[in-house]
C-alpha atoms as a PDB file:
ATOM      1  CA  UNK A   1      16.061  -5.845  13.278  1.00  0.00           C
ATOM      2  CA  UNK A   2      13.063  -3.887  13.667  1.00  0.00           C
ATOM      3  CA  UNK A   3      10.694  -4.312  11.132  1.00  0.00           C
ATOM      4  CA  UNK A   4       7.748  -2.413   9.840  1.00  0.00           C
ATOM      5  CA  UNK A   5       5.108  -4.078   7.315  1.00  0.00           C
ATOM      6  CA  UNK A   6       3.850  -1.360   5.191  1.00  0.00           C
ATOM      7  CA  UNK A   7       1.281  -2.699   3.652  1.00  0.00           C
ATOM      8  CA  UNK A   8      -1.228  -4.753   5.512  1.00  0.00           C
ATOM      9  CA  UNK A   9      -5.588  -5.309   6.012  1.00  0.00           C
ATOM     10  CA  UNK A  10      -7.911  -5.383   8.650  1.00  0.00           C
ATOM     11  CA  UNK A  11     -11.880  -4.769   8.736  1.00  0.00           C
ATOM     12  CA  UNK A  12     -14.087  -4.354  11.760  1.00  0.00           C
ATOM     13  CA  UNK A  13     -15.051  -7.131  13.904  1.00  0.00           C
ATOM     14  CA  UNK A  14     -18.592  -7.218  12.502  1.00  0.00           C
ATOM     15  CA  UNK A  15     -17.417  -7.512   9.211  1.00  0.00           C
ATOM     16  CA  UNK A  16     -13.889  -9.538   9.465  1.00  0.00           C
ATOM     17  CA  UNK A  17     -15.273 -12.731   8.473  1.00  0.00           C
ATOM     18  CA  UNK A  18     -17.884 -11.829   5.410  1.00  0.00           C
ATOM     19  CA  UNK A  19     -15.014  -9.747   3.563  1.00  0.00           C
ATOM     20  CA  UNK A  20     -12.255 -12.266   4.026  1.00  0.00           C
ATOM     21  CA  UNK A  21     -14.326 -15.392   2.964  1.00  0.00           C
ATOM     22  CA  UNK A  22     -15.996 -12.794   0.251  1.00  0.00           C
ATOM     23  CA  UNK A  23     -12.375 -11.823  -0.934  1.00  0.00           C
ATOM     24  CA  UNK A  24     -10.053 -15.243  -0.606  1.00  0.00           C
ATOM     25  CA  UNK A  25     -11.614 -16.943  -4.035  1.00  0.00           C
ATOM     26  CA  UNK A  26     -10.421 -13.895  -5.754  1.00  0.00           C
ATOM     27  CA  UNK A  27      -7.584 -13.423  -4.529  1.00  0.00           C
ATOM     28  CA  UNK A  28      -6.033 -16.772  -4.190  1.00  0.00           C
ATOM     29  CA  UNK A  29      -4.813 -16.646  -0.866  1.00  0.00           C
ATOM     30  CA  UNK A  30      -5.522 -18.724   2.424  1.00  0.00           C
ATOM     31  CA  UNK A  31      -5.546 -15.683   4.868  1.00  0.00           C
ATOM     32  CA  UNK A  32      -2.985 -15.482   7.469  1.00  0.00           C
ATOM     33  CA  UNK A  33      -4.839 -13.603  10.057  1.00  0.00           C
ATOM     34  CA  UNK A  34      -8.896 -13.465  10.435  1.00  0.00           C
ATOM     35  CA  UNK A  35      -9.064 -10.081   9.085  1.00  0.00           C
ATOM     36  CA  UNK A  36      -9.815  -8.567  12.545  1.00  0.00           C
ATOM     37  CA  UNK A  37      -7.757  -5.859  14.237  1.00  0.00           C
ATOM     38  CA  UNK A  38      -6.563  -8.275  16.894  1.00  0.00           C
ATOM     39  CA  UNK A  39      -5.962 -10.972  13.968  1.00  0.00           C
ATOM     40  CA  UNK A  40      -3.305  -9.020  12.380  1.00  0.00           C
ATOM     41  CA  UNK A  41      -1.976  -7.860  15.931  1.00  0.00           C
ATOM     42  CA  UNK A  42      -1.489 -11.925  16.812  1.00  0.00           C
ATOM     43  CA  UNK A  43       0.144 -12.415  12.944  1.00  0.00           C
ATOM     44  CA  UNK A  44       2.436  -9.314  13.933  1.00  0.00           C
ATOM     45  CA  UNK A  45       3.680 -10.860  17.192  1.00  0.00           C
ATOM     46  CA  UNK A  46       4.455 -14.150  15.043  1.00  0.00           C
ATOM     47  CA  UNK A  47       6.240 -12.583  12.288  1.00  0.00           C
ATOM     48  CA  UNK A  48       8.350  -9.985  14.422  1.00  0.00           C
ATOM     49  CA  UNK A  49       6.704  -7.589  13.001  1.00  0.00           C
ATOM     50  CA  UNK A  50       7.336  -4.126  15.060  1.00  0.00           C
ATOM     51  CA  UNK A  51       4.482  -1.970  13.330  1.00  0.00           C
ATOM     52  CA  UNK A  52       1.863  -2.507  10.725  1.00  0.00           C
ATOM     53  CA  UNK A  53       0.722   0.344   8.443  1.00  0.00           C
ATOM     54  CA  UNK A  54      -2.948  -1.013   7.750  1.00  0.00           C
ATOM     55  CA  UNK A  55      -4.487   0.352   4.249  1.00  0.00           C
ATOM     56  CA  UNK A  56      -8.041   0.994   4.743  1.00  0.00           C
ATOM     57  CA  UNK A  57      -9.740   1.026   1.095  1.00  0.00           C
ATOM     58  CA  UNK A  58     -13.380   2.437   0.029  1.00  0.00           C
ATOM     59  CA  UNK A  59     -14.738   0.686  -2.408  1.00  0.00           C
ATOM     60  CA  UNK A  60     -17.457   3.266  -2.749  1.00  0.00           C
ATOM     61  CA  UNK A  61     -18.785   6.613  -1.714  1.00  0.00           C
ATOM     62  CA  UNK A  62     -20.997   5.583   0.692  1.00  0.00           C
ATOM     63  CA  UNK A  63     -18.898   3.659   2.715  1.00  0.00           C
ATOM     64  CA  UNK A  64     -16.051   5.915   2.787  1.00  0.00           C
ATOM     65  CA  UNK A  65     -16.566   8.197   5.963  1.00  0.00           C
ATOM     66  CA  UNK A  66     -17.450   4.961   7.864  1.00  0.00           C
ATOM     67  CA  UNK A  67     -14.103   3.505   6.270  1.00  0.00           C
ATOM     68  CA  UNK A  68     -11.731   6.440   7.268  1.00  0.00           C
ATOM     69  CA  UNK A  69     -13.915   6.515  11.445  1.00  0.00           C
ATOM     70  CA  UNK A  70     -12.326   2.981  11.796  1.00  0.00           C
ATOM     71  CA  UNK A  71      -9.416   3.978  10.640  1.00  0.00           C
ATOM     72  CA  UNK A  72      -9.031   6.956  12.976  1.00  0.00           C
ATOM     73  CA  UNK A  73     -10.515   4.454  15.740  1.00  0.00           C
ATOM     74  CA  UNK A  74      -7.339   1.533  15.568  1.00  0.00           C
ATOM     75  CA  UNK A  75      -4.583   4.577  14.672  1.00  0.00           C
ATOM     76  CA  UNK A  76      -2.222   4.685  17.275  1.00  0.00           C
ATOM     77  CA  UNK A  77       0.268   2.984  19.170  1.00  0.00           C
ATOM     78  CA  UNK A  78       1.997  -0.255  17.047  1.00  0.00           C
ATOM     79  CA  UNK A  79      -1.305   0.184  14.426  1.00  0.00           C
ATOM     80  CA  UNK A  80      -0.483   3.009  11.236  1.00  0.00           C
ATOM     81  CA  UNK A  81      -3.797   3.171  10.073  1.00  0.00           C
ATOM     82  CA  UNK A  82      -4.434   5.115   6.709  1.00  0.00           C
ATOM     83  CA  UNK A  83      -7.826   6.723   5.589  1.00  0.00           C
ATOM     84  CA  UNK A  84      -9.342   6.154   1.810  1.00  0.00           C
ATOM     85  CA  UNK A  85     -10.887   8.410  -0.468  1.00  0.00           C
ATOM     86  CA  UNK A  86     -13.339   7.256  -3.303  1.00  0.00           C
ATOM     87  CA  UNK A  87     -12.864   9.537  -6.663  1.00  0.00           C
ATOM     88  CA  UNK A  88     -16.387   9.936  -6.709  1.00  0.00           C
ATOM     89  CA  UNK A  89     -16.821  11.246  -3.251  1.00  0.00           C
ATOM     90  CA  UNK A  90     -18.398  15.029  -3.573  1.00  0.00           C
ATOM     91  CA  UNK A  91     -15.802  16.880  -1.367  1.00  0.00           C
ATOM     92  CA  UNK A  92     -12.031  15.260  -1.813  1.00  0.00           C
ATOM     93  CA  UNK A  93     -10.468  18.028  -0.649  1.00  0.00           C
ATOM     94  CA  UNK A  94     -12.339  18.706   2.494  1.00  0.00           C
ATOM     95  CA  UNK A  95     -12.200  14.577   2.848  1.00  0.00           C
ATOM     96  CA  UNK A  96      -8.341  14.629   2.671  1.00  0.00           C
ATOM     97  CA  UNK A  97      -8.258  17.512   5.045  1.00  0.00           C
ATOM     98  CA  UNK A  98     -10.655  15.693   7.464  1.00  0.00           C
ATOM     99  CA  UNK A  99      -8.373  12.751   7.042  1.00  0.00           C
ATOM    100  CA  UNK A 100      -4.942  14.436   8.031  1.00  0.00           C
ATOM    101  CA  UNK A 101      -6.897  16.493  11.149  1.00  0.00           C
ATOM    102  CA  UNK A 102      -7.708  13.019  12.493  1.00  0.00           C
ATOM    103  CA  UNK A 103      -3.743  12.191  12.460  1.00  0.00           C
ATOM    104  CA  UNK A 104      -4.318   9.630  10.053  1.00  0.00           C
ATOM    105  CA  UNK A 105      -0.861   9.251   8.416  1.00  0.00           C
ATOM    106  CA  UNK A 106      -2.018   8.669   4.416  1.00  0.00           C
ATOM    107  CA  UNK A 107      -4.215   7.777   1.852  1.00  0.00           C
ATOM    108  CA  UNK A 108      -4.713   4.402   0.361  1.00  0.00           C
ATOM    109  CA  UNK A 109      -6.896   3.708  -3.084  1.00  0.00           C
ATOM    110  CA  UNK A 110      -7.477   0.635  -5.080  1.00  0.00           C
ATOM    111  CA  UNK A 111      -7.550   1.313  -8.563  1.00  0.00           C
ATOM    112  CA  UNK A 112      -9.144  -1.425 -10.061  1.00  0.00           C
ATOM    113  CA  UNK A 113     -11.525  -2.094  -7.232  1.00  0.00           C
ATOM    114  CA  UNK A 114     -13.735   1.445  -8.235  1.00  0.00           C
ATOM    115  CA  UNK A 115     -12.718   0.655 -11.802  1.00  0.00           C
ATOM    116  CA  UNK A 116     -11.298   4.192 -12.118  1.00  0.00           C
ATOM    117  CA  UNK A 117      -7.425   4.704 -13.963  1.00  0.00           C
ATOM    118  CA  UNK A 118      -5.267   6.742 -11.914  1.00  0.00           C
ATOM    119  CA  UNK A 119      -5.051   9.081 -14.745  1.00  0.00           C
ATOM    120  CA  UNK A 120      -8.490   9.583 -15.040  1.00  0.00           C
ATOM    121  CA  UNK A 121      -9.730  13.196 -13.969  1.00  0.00           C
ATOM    122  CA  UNK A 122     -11.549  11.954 -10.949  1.00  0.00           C
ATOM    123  CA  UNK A 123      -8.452  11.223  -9.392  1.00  0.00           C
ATOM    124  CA  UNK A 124      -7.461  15.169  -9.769  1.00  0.00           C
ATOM    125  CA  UNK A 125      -8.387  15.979  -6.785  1.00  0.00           C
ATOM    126  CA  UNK A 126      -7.114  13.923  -3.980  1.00  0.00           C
ATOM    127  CA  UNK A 127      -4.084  13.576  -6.069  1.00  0.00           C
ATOM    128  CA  UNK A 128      -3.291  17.348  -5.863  1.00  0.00           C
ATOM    129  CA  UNK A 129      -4.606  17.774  -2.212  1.00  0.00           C
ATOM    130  CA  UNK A 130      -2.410  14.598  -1.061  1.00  0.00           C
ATOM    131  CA  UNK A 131       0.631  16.858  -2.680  1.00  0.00           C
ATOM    132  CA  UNK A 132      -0.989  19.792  -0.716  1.00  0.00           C
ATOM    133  CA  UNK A 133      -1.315  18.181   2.886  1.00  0.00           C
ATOM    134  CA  UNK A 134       2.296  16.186   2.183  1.00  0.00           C
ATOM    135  CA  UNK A 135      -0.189  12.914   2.546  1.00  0.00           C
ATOM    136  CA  UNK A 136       1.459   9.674   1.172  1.00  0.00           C
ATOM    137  CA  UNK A 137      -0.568   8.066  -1.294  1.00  0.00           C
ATOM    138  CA  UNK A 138      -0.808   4.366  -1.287  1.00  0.00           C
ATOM    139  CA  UNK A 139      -2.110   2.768  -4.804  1.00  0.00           C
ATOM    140  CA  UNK A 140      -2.331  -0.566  -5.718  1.00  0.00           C
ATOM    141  CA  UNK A 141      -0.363  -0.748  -8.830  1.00  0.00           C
ATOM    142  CA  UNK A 142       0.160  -3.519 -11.587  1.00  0.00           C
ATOM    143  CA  UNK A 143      -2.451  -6.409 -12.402  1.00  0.00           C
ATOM    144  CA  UNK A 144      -5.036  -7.403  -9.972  1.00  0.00           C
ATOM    145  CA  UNK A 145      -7.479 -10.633  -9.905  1.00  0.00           C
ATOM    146  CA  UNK A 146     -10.336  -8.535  -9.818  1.00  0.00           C
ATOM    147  CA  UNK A 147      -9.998  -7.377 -13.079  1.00  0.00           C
ATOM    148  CA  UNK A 148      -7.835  -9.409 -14.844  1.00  0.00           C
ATOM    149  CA  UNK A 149      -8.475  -7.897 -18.126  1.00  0.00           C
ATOM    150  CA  UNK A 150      -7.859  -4.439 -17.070  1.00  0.00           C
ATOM    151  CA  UNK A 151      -5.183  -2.993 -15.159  1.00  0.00           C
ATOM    152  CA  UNK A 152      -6.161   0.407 -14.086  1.00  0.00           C
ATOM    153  CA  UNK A 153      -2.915   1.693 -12.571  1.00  0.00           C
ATOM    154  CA  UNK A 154       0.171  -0.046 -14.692  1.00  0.00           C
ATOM    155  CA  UNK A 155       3.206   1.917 -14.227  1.00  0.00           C
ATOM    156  CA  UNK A 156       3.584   3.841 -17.531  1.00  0.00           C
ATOM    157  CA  UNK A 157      -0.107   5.784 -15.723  1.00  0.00           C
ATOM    158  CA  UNK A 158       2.256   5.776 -12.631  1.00  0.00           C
ATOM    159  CA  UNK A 159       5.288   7.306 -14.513  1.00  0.00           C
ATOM    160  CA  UNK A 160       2.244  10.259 -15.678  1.00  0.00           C
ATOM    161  CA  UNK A 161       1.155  11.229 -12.006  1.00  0.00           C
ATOM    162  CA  UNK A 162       4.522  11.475 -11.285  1.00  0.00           C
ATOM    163  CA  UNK A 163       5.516  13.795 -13.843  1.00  0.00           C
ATOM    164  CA  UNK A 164       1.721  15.796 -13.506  1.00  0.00           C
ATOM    165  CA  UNK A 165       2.441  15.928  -9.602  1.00  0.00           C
ATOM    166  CA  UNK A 166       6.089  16.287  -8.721  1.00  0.00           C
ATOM    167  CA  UNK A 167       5.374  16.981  -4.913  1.00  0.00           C
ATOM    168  CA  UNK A 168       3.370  13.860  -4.394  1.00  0.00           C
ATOM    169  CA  UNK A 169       4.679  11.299  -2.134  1.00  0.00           C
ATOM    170  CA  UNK A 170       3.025   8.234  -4.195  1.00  0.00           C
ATOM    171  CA  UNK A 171       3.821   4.408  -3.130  1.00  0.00           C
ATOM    172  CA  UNK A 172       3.602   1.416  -5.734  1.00  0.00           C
ATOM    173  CA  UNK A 173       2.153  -1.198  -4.190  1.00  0.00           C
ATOM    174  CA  UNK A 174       3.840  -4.942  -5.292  1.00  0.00           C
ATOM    175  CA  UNK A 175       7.233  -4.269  -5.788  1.00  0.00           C
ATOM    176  CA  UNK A 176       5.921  -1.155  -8.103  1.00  0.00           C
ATOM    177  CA  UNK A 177       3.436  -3.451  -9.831  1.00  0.00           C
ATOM    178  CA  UNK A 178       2.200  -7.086 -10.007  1.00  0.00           C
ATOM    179  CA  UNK A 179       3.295  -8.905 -12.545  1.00  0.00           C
ATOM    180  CA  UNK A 180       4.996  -6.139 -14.256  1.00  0.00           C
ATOM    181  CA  UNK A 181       8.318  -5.971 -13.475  1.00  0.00           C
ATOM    182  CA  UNK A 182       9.940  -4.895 -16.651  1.00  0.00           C
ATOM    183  CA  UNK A 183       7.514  -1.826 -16.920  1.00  0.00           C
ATOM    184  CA  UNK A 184       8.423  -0.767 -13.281  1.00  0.00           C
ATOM    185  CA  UNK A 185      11.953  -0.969 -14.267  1.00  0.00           C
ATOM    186  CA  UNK A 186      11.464   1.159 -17.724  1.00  0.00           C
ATOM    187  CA  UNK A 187       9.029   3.737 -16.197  1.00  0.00           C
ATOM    188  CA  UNK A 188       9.443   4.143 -12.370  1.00  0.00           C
ATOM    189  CA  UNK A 189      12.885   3.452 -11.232  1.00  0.00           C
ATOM    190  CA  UNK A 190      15.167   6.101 -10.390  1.00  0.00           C
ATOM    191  CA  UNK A 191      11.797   8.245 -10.595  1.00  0.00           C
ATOM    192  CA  UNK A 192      10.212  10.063  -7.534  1.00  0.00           C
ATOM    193  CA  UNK A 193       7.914   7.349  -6.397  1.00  0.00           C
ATOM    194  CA  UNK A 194       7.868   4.950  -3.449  1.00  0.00           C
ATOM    195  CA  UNK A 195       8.038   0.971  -4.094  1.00  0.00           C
ATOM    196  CA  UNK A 196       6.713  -1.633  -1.624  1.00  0.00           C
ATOM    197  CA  UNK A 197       7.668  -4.742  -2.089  1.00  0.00           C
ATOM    198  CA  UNK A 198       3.954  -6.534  -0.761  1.00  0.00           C
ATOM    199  CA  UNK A 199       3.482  -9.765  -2.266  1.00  0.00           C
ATOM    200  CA  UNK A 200       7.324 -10.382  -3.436  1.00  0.00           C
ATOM    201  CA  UNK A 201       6.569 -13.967  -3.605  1.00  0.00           C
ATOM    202  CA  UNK A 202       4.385 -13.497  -6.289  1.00  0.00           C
ATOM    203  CA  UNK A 203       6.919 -11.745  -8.485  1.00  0.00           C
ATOM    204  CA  UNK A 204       9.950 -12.508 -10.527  1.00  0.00           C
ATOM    205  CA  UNK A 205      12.421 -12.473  -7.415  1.00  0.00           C
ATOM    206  CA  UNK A 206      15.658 -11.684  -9.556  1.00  0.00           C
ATOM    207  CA  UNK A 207      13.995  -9.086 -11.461  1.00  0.00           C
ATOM    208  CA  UNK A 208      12.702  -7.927  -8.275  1.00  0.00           C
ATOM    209  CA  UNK A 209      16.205  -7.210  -6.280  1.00  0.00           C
ATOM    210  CA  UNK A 210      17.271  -5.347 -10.001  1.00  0.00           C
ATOM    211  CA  UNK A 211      14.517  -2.556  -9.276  1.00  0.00           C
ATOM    212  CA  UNK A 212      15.498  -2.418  -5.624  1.00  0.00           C
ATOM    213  CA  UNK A 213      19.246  -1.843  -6.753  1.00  0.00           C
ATOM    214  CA  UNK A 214      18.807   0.611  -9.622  1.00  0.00           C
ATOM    215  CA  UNK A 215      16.165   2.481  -7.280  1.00  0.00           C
ATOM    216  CA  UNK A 216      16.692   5.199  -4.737  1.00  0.00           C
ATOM    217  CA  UNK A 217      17.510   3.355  -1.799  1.00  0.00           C
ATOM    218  CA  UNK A 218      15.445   5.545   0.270  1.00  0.00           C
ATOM    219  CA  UNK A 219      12.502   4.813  -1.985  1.00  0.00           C
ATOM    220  CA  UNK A 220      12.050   1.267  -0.932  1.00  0.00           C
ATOM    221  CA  UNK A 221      10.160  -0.137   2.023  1.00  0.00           C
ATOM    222  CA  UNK A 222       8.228  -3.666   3.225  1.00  0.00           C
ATOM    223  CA  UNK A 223       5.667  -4.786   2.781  1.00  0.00           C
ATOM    224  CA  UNK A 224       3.247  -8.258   2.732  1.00  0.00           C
ATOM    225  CA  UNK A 225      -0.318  -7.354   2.210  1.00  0.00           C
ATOM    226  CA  UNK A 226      -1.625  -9.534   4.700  1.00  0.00           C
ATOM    227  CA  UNK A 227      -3.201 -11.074   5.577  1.00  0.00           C
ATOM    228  CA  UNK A 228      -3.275 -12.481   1.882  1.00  0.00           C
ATOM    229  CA  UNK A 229       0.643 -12.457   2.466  1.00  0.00           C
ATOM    230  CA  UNK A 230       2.635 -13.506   5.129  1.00  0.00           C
ATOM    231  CA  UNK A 231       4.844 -11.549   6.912  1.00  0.00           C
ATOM    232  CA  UNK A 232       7.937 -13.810   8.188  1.00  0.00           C
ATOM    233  CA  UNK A 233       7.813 -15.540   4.951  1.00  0.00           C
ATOM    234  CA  UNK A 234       8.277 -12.627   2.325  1.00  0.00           C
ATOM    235  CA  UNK A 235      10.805 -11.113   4.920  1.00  0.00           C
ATOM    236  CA  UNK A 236      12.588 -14.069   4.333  1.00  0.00           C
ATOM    237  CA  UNK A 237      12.815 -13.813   0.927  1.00  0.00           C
ATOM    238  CA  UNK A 238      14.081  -9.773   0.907  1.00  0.00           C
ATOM    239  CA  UNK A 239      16.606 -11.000   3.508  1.00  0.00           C
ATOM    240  CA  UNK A 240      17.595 -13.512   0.795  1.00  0.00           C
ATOM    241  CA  UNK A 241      18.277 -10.950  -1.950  1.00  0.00           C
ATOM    242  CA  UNK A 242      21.415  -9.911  -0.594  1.00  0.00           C
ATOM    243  CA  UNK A 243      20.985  -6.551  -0.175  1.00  0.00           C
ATOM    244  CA  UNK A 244      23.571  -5.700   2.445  1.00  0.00           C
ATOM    245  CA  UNK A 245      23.509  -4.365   5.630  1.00  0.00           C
ATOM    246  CA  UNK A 246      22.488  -0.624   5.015  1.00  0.00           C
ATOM    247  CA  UNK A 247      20.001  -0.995   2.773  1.00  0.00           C
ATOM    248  CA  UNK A 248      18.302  -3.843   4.053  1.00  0.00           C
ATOM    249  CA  UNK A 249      17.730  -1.884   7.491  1.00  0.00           C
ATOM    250  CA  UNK A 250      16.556   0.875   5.414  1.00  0.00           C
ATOM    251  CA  UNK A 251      13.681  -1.673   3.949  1.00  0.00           C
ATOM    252  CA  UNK A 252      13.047  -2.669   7.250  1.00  0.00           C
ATOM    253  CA  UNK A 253      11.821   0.281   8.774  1.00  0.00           C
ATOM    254  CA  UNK A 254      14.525   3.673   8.641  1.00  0.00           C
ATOM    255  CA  UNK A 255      12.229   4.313   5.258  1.00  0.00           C
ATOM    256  CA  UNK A 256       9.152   3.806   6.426  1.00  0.00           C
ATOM    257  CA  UNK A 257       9.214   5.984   9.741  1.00  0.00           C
ATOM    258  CA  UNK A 258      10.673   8.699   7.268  1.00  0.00           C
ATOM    259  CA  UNK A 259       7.952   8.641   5.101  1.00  0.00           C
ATOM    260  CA  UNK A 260       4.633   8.079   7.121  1.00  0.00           C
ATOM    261  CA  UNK A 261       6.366   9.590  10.047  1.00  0.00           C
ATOM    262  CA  UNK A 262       6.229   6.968  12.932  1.00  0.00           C
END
């Protein structure tokens, strides 16, 4: 079965091994890969892994044109490389443009990382020119280790953007958000919003394969964050739910070439 991971990391060559070794204590994780473009392209060719979307994240303003030029650089061929956008950036609109001209294929942002809600008013912006340019718009959502006090995208903010932007092809990140499953099922399932399921061995596996079954089945797609997640082994586990034939092909990859158009 052909499988695309939706949800994956990579940083230049230069600065592969200072953002992994600056990242793992936080996160938790022994990394799978090195963090380098050719790191996750060995990890793919391990796992059976037919096509990684990488999600490029800016962290700041500064760094995000430099962010979305690598991007642009390792887009194309088994490599789905989306651009970032910082809420503080001074032109979001233009940036998003500049971002689908390249052939970039969508957006990714990281709540909690620019300590910014989704909700707040900086996020106006891209969120309304992502609905515009019919970019998908990948968020981190639920709790995150670096800011364990403060989630800044739980999924009753999620459940808000969807309702405030009704064209907006928004993805969930972690199974619609880590560690809260009972809040993705009250406020995002059966809603228009896009669940990968990155990091399901970090989650409540039963409660897990009830959002995937009360969700639109066409709303669902892998994912493993890697290289703090492995591939082959979280595939494992959404082969192990049971799904059945149809839908499980759908997680594999029918949903994701639908949705970031591969």
């Amino acid at each position: 079965m052909k499988i695309i991971d939706c949800h994956t990391h990579c940083f230049p060559d230069a600065l592969a091994a200072k953002a992994v070794s600056r990242l793992q204590p936080i996160i938790g994780s022994v990394p799978c890969h090195s963090g380098t473009l050719s790191g996750l392209k060995d990890l793919m060719q391990r796992s059976g892994v037919a096509v990684s979307v990488v999600c490029n994240v800016a962290t700041n303003p500064a760094q995000q044109d430099n962010v979305n030029l690598f991007a642009a650089e390792i887009n194309g061929g088994n490599i789905v490389a989306l651009g970032s956008i910082h809420p503080d950036y001074p032109d979001i609109k233009a940036a998003v443009k500049g971002i689908k001209d390249s052939g970039l294929k969508g957006i990714k942002i990281h709540t909690d990382y620019v300590e910014c809600f989704i909700t707040d008013k900086r996020y106006a912006p891209l969120l309304q020119a992502c609905s515009e340019y019919d970019l998908p718009l990948v968020t981190h959502g639920g709790w995150d280790p670096v800011s364990p006090k403060v989630c800044h995208c739980p999924p009753f903010m999620m459940a808000q953007i969807i309702e405030r932007y009704p064209k907006l092809k928004l993805v969930s990140a972690h199974c619609g958000g880590l560690a809260s499953e009972d809040e993705v099922m009250r406020y995002l399932v059966g809603k228009h919003v896009w669940i990968d399921l990155a990091l399901i061995n970090r989650c409540d596996v039963a409660k897990v394969k009830q959002i995937i079954l009360n969700h639109d089945p066409d709303k669902i797609v892998f994912g493993s964050d890697a290289p703090w997640g492995d591939p082959a082994m979280q595939w494992e586990i959404v082969k192990g739910l049971d799904l059945g034939d149809e839908l499980l092909e759908k997680i594999a990859h029918v949903n994701a070439e639908k949705l970031f158009k591969i």
